[in-house]
Each structure stands twice: as C-alpha cells, then as structure tokens.
C-alpha atoms as a PDB file:
ATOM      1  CA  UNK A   1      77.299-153.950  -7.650  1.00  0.00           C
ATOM      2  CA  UNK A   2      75.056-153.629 -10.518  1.00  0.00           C
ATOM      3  CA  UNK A   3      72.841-150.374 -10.624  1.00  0.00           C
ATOM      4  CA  UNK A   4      68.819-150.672 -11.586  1.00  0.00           C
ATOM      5  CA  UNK A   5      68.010-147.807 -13.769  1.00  0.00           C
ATOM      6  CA  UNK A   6      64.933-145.924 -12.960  1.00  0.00           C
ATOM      7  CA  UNK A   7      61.825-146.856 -15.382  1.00  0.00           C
ATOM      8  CA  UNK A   8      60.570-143.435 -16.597  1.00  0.00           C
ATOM      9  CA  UNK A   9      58.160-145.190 -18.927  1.00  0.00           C
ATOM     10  CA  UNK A  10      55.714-147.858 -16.906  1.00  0.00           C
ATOM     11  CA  UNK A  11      54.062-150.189 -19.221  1.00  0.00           C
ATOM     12  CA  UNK A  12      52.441-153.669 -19.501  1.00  0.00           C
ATOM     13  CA  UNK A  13      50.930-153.313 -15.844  1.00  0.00           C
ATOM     14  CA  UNK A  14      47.299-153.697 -14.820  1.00  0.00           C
ATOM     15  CA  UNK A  15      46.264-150.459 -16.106  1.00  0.00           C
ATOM     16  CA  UNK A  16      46.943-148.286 -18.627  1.00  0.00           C
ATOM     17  CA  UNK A  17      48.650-145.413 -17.807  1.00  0.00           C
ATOM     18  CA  UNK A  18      50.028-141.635 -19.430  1.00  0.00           C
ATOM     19  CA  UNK A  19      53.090-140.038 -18.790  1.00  0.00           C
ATOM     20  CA  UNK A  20      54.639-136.716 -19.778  1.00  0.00           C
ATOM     21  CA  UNK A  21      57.462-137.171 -22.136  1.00  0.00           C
ATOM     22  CA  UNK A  22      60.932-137.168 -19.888  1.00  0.00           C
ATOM     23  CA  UNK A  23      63.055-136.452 -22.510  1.00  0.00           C
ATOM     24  CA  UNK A  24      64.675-133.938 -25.109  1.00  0.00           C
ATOM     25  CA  UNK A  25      63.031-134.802 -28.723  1.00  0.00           C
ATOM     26  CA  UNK A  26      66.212-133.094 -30.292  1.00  0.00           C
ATOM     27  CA  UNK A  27      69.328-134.143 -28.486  1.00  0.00           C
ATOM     28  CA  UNK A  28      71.417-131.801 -30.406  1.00  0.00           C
ATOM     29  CA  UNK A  29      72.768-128.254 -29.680  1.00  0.00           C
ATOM     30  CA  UNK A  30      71.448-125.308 -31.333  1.00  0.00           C
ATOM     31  CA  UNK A  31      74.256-124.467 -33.587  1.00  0.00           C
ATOM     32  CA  UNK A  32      75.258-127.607 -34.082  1.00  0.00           C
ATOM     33  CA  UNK A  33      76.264-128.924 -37.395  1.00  0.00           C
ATOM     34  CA  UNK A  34      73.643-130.806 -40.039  1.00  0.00           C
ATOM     35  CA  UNK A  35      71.815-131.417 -42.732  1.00  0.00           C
ATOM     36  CA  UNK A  36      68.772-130.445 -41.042  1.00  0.00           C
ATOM     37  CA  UNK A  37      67.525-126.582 -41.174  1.00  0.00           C
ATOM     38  CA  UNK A  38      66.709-125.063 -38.076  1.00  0.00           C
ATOM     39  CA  UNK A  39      63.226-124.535 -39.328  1.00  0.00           C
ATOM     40  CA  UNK A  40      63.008-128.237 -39.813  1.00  0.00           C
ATOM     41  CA  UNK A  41      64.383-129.253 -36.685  1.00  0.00           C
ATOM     42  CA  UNK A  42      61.855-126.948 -34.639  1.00  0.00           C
ATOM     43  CA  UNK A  43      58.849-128.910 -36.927  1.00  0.00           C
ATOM     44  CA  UNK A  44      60.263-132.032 -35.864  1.00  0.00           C
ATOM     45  CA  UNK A  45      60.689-131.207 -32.274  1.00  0.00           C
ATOM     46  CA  UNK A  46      56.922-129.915 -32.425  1.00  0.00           C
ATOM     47  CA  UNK A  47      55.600-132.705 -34.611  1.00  0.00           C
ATOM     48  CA  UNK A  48      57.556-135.908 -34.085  1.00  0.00           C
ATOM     49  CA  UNK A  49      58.078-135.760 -37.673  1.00  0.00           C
ATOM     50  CA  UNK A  50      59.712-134.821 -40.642  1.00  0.00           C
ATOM     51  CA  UNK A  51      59.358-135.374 -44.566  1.00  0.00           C
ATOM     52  CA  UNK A  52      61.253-135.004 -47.404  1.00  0.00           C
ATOM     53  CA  UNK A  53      60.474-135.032 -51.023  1.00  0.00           C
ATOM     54  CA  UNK A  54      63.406-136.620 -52.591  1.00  0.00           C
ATOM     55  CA  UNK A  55      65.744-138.392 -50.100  1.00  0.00           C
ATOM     56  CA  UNK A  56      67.246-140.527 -52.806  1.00  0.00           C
ATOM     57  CA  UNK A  57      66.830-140.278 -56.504  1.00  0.00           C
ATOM     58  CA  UNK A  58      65.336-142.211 -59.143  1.00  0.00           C
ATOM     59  CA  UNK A  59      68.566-144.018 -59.888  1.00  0.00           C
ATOM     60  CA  UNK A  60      68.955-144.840 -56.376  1.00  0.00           C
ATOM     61  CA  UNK A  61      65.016-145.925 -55.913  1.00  0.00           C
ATOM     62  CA  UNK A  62      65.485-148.620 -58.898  1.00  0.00           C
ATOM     63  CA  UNK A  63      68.765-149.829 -57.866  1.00  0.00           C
ATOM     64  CA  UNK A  64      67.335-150.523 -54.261  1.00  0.00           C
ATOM     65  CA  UNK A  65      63.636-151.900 -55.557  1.00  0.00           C
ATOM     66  CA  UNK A  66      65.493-154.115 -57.324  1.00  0.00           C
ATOM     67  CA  UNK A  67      67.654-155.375 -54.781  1.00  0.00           C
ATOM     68  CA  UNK A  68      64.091-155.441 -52.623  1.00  0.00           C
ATOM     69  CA  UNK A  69      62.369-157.757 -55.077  1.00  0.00           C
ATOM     70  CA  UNK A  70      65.652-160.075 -55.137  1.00  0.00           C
ATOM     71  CA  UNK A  71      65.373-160.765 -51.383  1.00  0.00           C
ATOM     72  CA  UNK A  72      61.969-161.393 -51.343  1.00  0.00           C
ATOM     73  CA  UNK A  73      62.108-163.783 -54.112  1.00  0.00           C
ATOM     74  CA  UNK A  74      65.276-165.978 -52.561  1.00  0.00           C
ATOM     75  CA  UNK A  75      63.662-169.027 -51.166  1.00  0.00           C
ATOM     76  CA  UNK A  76      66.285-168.910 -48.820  1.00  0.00           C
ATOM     77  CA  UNK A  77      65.529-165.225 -47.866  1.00  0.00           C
ATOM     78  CA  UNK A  78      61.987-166.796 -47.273  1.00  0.00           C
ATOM     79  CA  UNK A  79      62.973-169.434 -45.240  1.00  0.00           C
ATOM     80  CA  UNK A  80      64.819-167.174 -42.878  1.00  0.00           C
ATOM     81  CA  UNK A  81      63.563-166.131 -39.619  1.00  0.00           C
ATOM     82  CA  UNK A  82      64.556-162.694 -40.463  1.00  0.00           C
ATOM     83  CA  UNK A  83      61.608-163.251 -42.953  1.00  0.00           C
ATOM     84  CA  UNK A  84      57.533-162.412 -41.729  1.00  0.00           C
ATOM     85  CA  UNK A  85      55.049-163.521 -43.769  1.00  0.00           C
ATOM     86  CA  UNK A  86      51.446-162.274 -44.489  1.00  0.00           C
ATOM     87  CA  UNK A  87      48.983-164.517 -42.186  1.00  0.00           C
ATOM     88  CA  UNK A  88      46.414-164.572 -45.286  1.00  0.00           C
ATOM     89  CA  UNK A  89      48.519-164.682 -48.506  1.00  0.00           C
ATOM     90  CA  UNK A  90      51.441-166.375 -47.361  1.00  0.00           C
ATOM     91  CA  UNK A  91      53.656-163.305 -48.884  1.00  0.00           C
ATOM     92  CA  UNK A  92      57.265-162.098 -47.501  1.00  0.00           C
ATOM     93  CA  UNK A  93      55.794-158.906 -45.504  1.00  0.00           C
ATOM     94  CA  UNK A  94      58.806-157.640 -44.259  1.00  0.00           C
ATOM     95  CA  UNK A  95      62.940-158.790 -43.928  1.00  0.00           C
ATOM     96  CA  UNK A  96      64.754-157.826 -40.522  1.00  0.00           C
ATOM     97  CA  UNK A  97      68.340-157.154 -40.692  1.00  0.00           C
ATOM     98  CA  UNK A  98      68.462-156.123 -43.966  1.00  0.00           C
ATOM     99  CA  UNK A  99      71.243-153.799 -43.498  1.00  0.00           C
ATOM    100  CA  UNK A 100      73.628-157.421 -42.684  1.00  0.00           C
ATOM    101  CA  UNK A 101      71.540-159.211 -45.254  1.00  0.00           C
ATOM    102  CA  UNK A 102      72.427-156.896 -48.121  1.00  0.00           C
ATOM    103  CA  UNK A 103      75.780-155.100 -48.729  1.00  0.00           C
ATOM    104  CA  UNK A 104      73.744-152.375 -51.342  1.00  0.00           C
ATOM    105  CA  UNK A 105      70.827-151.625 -47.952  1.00  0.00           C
ATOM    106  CA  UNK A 106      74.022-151.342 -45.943  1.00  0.00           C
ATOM    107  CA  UNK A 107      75.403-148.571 -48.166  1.00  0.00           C
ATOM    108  CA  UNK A 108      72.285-146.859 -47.601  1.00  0.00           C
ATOM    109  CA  UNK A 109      72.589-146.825 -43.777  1.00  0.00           C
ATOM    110  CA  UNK A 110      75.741-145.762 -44.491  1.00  0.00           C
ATOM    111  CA  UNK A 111      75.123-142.843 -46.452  1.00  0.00           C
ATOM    112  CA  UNK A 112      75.124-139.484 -44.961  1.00  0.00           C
ATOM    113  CA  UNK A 113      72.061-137.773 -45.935  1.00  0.00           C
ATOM    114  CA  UNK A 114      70.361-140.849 -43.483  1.00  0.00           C
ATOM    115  CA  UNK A 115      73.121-141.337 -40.998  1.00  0.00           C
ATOM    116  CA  UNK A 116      73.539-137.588 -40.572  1.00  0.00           C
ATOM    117  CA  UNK A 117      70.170-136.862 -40.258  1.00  0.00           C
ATOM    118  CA  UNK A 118      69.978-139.354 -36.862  1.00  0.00           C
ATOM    119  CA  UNK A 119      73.281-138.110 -35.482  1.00  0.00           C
ATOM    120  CA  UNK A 120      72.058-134.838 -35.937  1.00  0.00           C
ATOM    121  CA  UNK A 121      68.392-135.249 -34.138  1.00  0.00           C
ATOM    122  CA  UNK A 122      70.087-137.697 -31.660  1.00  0.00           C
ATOM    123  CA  UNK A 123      72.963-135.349 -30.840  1.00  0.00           C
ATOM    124  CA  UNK A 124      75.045-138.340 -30.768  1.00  0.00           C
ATOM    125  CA  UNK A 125      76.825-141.520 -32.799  1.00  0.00           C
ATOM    126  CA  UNK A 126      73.989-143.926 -33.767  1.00  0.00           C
ATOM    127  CA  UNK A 127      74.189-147.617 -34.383  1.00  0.00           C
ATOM    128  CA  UNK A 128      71.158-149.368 -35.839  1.00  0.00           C
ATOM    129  CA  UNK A 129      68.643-150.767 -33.723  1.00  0.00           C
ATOM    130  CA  UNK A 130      66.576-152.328 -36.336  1.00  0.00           C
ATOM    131  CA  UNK A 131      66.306-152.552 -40.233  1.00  0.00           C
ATOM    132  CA  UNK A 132      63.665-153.906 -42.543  1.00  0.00           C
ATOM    133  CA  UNK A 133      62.419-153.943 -45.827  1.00  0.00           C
ATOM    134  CA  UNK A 134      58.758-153.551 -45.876  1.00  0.00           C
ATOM    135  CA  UNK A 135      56.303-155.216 -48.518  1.00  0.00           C
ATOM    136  CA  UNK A 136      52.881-154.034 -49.052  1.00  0.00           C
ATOM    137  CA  UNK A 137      51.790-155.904 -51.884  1.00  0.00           C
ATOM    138  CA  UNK A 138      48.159-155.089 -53.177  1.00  0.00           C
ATOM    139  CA  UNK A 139      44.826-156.605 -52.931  1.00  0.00           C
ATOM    140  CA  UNK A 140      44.972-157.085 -48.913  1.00  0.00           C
ATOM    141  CA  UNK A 141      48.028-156.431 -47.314  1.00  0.00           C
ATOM    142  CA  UNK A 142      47.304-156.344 -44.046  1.00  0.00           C
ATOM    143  CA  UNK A 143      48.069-152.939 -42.181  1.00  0.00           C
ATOM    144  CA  UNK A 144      49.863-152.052 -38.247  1.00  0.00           C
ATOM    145  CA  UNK A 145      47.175-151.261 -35.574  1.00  0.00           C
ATOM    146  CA  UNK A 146      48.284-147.844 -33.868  1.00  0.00           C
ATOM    147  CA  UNK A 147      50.957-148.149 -31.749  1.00  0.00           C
ATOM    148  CA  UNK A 148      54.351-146.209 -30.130  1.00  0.00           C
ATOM    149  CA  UNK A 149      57.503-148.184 -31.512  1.00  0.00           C
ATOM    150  CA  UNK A 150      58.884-146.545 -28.279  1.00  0.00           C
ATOM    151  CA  UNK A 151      56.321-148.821 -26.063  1.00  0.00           C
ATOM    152  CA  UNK A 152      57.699-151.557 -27.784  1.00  0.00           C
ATOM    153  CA  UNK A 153      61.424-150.900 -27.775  1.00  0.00           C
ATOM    154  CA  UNK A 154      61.447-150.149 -24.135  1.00  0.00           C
ATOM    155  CA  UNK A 155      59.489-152.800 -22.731  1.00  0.00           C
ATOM    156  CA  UNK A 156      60.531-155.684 -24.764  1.00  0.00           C
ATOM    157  CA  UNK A 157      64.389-154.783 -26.405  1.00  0.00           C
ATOM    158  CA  UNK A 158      65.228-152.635 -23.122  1.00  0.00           C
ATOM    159  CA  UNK A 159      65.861-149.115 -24.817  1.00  0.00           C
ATOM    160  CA  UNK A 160      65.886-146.844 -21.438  1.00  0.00           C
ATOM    161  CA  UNK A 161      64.632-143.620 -23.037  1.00  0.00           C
ATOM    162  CA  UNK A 162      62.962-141.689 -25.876  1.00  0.00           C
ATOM    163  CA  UNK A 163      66.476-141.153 -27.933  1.00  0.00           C
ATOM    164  CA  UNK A 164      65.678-143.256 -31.262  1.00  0.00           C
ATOM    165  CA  UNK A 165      64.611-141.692 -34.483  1.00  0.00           C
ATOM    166  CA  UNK A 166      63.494-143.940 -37.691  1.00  0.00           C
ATOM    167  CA  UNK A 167      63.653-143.373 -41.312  1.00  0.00           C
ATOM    168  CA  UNK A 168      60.750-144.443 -43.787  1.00  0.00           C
ATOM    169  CA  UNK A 169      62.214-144.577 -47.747  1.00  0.00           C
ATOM    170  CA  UNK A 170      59.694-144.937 -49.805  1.00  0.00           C
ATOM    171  CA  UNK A 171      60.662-147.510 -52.508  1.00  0.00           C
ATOM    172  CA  UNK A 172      56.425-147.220 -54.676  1.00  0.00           C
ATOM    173  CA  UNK A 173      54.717-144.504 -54.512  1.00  0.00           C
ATOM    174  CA  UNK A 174      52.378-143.744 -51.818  1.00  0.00           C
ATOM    175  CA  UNK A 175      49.234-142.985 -52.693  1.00  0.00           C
ATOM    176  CA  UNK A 176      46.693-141.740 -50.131  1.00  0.00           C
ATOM    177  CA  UNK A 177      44.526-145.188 -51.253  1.00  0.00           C
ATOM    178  CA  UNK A 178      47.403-147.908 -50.880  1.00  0.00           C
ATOM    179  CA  UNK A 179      47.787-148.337 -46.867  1.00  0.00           C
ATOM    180  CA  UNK A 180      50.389-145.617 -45.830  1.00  0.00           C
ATOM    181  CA  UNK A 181      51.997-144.096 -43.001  1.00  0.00           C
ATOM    182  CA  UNK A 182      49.518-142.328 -40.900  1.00  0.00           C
ATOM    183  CA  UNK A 183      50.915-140.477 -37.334  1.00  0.00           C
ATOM    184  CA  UNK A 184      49.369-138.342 -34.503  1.00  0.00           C
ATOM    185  CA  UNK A 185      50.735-134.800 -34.610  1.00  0.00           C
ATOM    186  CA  UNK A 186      52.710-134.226 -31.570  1.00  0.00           C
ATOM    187  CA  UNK A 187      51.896-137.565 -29.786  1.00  0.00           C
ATOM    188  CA  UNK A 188      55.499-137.956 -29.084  1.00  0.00           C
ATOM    189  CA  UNK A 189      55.211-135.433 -26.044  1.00  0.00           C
ATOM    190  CA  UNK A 190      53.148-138.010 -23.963  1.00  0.00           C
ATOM    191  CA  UNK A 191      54.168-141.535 -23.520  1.00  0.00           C
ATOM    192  CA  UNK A 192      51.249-144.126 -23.214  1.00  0.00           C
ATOM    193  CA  UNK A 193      52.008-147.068 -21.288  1.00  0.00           C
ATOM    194  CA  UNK A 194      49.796-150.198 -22.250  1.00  0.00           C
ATOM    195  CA  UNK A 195      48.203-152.623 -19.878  1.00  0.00           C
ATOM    196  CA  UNK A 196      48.486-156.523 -19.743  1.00  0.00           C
ATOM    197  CA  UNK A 197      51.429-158.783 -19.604  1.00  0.00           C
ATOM    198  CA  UNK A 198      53.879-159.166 -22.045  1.00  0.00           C
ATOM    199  CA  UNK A 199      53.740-163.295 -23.303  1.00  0.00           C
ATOM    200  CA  UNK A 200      56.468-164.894 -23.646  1.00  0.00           C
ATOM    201  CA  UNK A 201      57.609-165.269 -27.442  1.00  0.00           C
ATOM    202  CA  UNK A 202      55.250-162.323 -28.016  1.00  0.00           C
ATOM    203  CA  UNK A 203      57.159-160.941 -30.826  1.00  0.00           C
ATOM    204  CA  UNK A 204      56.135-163.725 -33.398  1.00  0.00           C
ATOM    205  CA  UNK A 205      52.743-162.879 -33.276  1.00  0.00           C
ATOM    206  CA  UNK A 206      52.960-158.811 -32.875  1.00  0.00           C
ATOM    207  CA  UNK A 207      55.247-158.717 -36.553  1.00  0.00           C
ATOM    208  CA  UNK A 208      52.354-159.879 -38.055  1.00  0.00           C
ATOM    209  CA  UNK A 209      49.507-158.143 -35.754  1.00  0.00           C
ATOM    210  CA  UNK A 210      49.751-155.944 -32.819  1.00  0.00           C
ATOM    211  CA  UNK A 211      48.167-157.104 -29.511  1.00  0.00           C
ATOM    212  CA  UNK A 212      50.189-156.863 -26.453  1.00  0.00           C
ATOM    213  CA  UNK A 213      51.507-152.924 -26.565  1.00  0.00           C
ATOM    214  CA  UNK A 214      48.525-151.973 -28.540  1.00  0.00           C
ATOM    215  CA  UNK A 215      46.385-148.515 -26.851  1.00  0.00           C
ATOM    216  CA  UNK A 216      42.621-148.688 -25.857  1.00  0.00           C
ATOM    217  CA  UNK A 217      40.252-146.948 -27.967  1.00  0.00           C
ATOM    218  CA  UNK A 218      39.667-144.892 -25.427  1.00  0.00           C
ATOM    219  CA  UNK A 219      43.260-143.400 -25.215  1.00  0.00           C
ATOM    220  CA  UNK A 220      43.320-143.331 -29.120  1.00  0.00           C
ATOM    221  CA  UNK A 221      40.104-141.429 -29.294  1.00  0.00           C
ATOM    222  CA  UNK A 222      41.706-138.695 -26.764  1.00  0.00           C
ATOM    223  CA  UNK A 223      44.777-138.994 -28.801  1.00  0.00           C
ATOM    224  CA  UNK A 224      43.054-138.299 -32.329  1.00  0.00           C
ATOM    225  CA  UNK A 225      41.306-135.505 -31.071  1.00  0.00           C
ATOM    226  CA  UNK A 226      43.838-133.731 -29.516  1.00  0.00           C
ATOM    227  CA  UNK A 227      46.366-134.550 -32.325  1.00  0.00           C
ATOM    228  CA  UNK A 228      44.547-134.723 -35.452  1.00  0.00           C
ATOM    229  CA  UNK A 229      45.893-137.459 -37.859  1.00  0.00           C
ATOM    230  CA  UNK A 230      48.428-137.065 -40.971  1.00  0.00           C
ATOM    231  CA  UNK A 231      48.267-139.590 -43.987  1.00  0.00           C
ATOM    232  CA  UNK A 232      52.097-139.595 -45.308  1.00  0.00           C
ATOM    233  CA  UNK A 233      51.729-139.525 -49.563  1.00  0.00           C
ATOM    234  CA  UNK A 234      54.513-139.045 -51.793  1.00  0.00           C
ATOM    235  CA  UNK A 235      56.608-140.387 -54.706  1.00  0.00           C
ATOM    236  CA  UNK A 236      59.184-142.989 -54.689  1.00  0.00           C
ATOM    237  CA  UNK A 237      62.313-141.115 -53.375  1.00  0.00           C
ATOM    238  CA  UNK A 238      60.484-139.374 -50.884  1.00  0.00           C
ATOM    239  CA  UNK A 239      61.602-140.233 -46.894  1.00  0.00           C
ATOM    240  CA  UNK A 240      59.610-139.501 -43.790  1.00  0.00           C
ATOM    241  CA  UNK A 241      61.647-139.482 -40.411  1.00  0.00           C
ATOM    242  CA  UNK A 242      59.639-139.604 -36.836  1.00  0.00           C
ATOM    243  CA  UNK A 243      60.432-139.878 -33.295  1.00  0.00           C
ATOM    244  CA  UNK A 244      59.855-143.234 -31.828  1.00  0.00           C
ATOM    245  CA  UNK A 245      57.275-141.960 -29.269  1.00  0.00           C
ATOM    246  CA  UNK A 246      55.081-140.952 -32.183  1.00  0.00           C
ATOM    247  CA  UNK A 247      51.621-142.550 -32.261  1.00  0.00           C
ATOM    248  CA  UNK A 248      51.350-144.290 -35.695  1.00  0.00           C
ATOM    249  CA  UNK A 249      49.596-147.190 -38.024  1.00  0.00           C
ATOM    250  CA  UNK A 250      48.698-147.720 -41.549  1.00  0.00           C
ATOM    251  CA  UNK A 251      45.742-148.893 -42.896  1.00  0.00           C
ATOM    252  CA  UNK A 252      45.215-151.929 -44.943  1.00  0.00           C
ATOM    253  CA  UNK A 253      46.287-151.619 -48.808  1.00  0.00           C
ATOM    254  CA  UNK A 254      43.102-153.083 -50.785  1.00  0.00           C
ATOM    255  CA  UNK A 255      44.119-151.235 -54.004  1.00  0.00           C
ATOM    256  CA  UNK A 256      46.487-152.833 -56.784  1.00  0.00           C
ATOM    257  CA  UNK A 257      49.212-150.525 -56.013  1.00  0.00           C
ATOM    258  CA  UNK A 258      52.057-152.069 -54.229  1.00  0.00           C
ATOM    259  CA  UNK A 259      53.623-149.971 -51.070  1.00  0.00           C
ATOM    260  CA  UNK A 260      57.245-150.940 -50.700  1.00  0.00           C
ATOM    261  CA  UNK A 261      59.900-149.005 -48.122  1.00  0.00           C
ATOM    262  CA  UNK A 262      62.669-149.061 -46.467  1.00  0.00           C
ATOM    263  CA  UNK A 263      62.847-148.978 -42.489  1.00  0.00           C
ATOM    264  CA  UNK A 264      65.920-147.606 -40.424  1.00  0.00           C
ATOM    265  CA  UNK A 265      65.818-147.428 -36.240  1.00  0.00           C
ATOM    266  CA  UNK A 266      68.975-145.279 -35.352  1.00  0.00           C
ATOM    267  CA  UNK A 267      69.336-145.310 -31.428  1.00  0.00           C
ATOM    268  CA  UNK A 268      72.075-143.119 -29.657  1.00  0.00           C
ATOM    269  CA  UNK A 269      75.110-144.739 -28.821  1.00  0.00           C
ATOM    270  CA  UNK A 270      74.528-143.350 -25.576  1.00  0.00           C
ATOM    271  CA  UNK A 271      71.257-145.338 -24.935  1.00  0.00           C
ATOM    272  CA  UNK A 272      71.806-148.977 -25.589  1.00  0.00           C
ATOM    273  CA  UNK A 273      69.786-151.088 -24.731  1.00  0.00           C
ATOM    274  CA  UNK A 274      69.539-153.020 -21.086  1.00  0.00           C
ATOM    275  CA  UNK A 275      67.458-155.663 -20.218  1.00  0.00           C
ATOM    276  CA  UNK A 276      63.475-155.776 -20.889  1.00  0.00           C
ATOM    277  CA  UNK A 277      61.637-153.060 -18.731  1.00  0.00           C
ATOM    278  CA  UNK A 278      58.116-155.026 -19.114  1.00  0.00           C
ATOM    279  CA  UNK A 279      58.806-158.280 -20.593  1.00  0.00           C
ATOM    280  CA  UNK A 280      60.520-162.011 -19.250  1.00  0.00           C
ATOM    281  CA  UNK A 281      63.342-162.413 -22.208  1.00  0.00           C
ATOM    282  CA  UNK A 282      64.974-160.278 -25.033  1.00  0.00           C
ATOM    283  CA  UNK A 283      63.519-160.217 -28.464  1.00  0.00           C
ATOM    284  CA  UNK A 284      65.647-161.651 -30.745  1.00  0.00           C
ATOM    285  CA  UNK A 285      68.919-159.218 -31.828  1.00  0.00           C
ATOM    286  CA  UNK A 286      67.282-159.199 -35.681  1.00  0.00           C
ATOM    287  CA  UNK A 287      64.829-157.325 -34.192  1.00  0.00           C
ATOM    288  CA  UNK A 288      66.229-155.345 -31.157  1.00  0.00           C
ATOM    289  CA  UNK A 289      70.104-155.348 -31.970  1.00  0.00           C
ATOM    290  CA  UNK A 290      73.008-155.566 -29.044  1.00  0.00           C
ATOM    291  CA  UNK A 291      75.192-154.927 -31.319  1.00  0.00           C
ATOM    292  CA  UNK A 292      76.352-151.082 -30.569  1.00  0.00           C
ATOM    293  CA  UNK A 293      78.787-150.705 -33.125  1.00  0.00           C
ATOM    294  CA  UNK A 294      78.467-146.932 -34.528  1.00  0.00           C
ATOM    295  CA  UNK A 295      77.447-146.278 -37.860  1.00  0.00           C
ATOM    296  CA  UNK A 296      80.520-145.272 -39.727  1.00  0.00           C
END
C-alpha cells in the first residue's frame, strides 16, 4: 500500500496562496555539536541567513577560479546539458553537477567547514541536492527574478518540507554594483505558493528566466515591506548560507566586474525527495538529485 504524504506547501494552483512556515528552520538540538555559534545559529533561525567573511582562503579561491574558468572553457563542458547558457550572449551561465563533474568542487563539498555547517543547521546527514558553478560575466549578465528555491524544489523535484540549506562561495568579489545576492529578511517564516500550472519541460526555460514559480508583485511588495531587502557584498572567500524558503534574486550585472560563485543545496537525508507535488514529471537528477548518498 503506498502512503500519500500530506502537501503542507500548496502551489501552482489557480491562485496564489500564503502559508505559515510548518517547519523547524534549525533542525538541530541546542547543545549540539558545530561549527556554528549559538549566536549565529539564532541569526539564522531569525533571518534565513548567514554570512561569513572568509569561508575559504585566497589559496583556495584561485585554485577553485581556476578550475571554474577550465570548465567553462571545455567545449565539451559547453556542449553538456549540465551546461545553461546566457539567452543574449551565448555565454556558459551556470554548470549543474559540478560536484560529479569536477573531483577539486567535490573536495569542497566534502570539506567540513561546508558539510558541517548543513549537518549542523539540518540536524541531520546531508547529501547534495544540487551543485553549480555560477558565471556572471560583465556587461549584461542577466540576473534571477525573486523567487523561493523551496517553491521550486517542492513542486517540481518533490522535496516534502523546508529542511534544505544552500551555500553561496563567492569565487570575484561582490561588489554592491555587479548583480549580487539580494534576500528578504525573515521571508523564510511564510511560504508563498505561486499560481498557474507547471509546463511540462518547464525547467529549460526557468534556468535561464523565471516564470512559472515566480510571486506577483503584489505579494513581493507585501514581502519587501515587511522584510526589508539585504544586498550580499563581500570579497572573494567570503560564503553566504540561507534557508531555502528565503525570498531571493539578483539583479542584472551591467558593470565590467565579473560575479563568479559556487552553489551547494544540502537536503537532510531524512527528506528525500518523492515525486513532484505541483508538476507532471521529475526535473532532471542534474538538477534535483535521487541520488541520497550522504556526504562523507
């Protein structure tokens, strides 16, 4: 007899819709053991967020940069589906799987000071949901409407709840000018459910431009002013960790100052993902991984 879980999170119906968060934003015990402070993890459970100055060092930033301007210059890196290209410029935006692609991104999953971060907030082993590497080149790189990854992850990869953290390594600076990270203060307490149907297929167009899962402008304006917004800066090095319920876009980057990153989706090992809640097939495992191997 197979058992239906319960949808906590409605989305993709006829109307939008907003529902109170239904679950823990720290999974772990007070007391329990991490590289987190406590004052941290209290920010984070307010915020959704959490940044930190120098994640990896300058050593570390060059050795992966470089490895992120070898992948993006492989033709057959290019010619991969794992591959999205820029509609307008015809540039490698992002790579998917880079953690299988690349044995060097793979130590950096590995590596506790990001692993142990996620088991800590998740209260749990982790596996990786999704990796990237993100390219922002200059002079119009298009930026990501506002949107909850969480929307996205339930409705179209299956995810059943809000226990999924991500990891943003910043690989160039970011300057408050070149298209970066921009969240909604404590949006992660109140899940927003879009409306309209999910297409078929939809995730070929959405990795270049958001449409289906993206909020009206009414719910953003009610979002923004209860919220405020906060424009992530720092230097190469620096990391910025947030819920996946968290309201968030970026801008488009029309300086000449490339924004390059890494991107890590640890879910709980204890929250794999089922079938679609709001949408007629899987997205491909590149991008929503059934593989639930824990991150050793």
């Amino acid at each position: 007899m197979t058992m239906t879980l319960t949808d906590l999170y409605p989305s993709r119906g006829a109307a939008e819709v907003s529902v109170p968060r239904q679950d823990p934003v720290v999974w772990s015990a007070p007391g329990d053991p991490g590289p987190i402070e406590v004052a941290d993890l209290q920010s984070f459970e307010r915020d959704g967020f959490l940044s930190i100055d120098q994640l990896i060092d300058d050593d570390e930033v060059a050795v992966y940069h470089s490895e992120l301007e070898r992948l993006v210059s492989d033709p057959a890196i290019r010619a991969d589906e794992r591959s999205i290209v820029e509609p307008k410029s015809q540039e490698i935006r992002s790579v998917f799987e880079v953690h299988k692609i690349s044995e060097i991104f793979a130590r950096l999953v590995r590596d506790e000071r990001v692993v142990g971060r996620a088991r800590q907030i998740l209260g749990s082993d982790v596996y990786v949901h999704q990796s990237r590497i993100n390219v922002k080149p200059g002079f119009g790189a298009s930026g990501f409407y506002w949107h909850s990854d969480f929307e996205t992850w339930h409705a179209e990869d299956g995810l059943p709840n809000m226990r999924t953290v991500s990891v943003s390594i910043a690989l160039t600076e970011n300057y408050d000018t070149n298209g970066g990270l921009m969240i909604m203060p404590g949006s992660h307490k109140t899940f927003l459910g879009c409306s309209g149907a999910t297409p078929k297929d939809n995730y070929k167009k959405s990795l270049q431009m958001q449409d289906a899962g993206t909020p009206s402008d009414e719910a953003l304006t009610k979002f923004a002013e209860a919220h405020g917004i906060k424009l992530f800066t720092g230097r190469a090095g620096s990391a910025t960790w947030f819920d996946c319920n968290c309201m968030h876009g970026s801008g488009d980057n029309i300086t000449p100052f490339p924004r390059s990153n890494v991107f890590i989706v640890f879910n709980s090992v204890e929250n794999t993902a089922v079938e679609p809640f709001a949408a007629p097939v899987r997205r491909p495992e590149f991008i929503g991984a059934r593989d639930f191997t824990p991150v050793k």
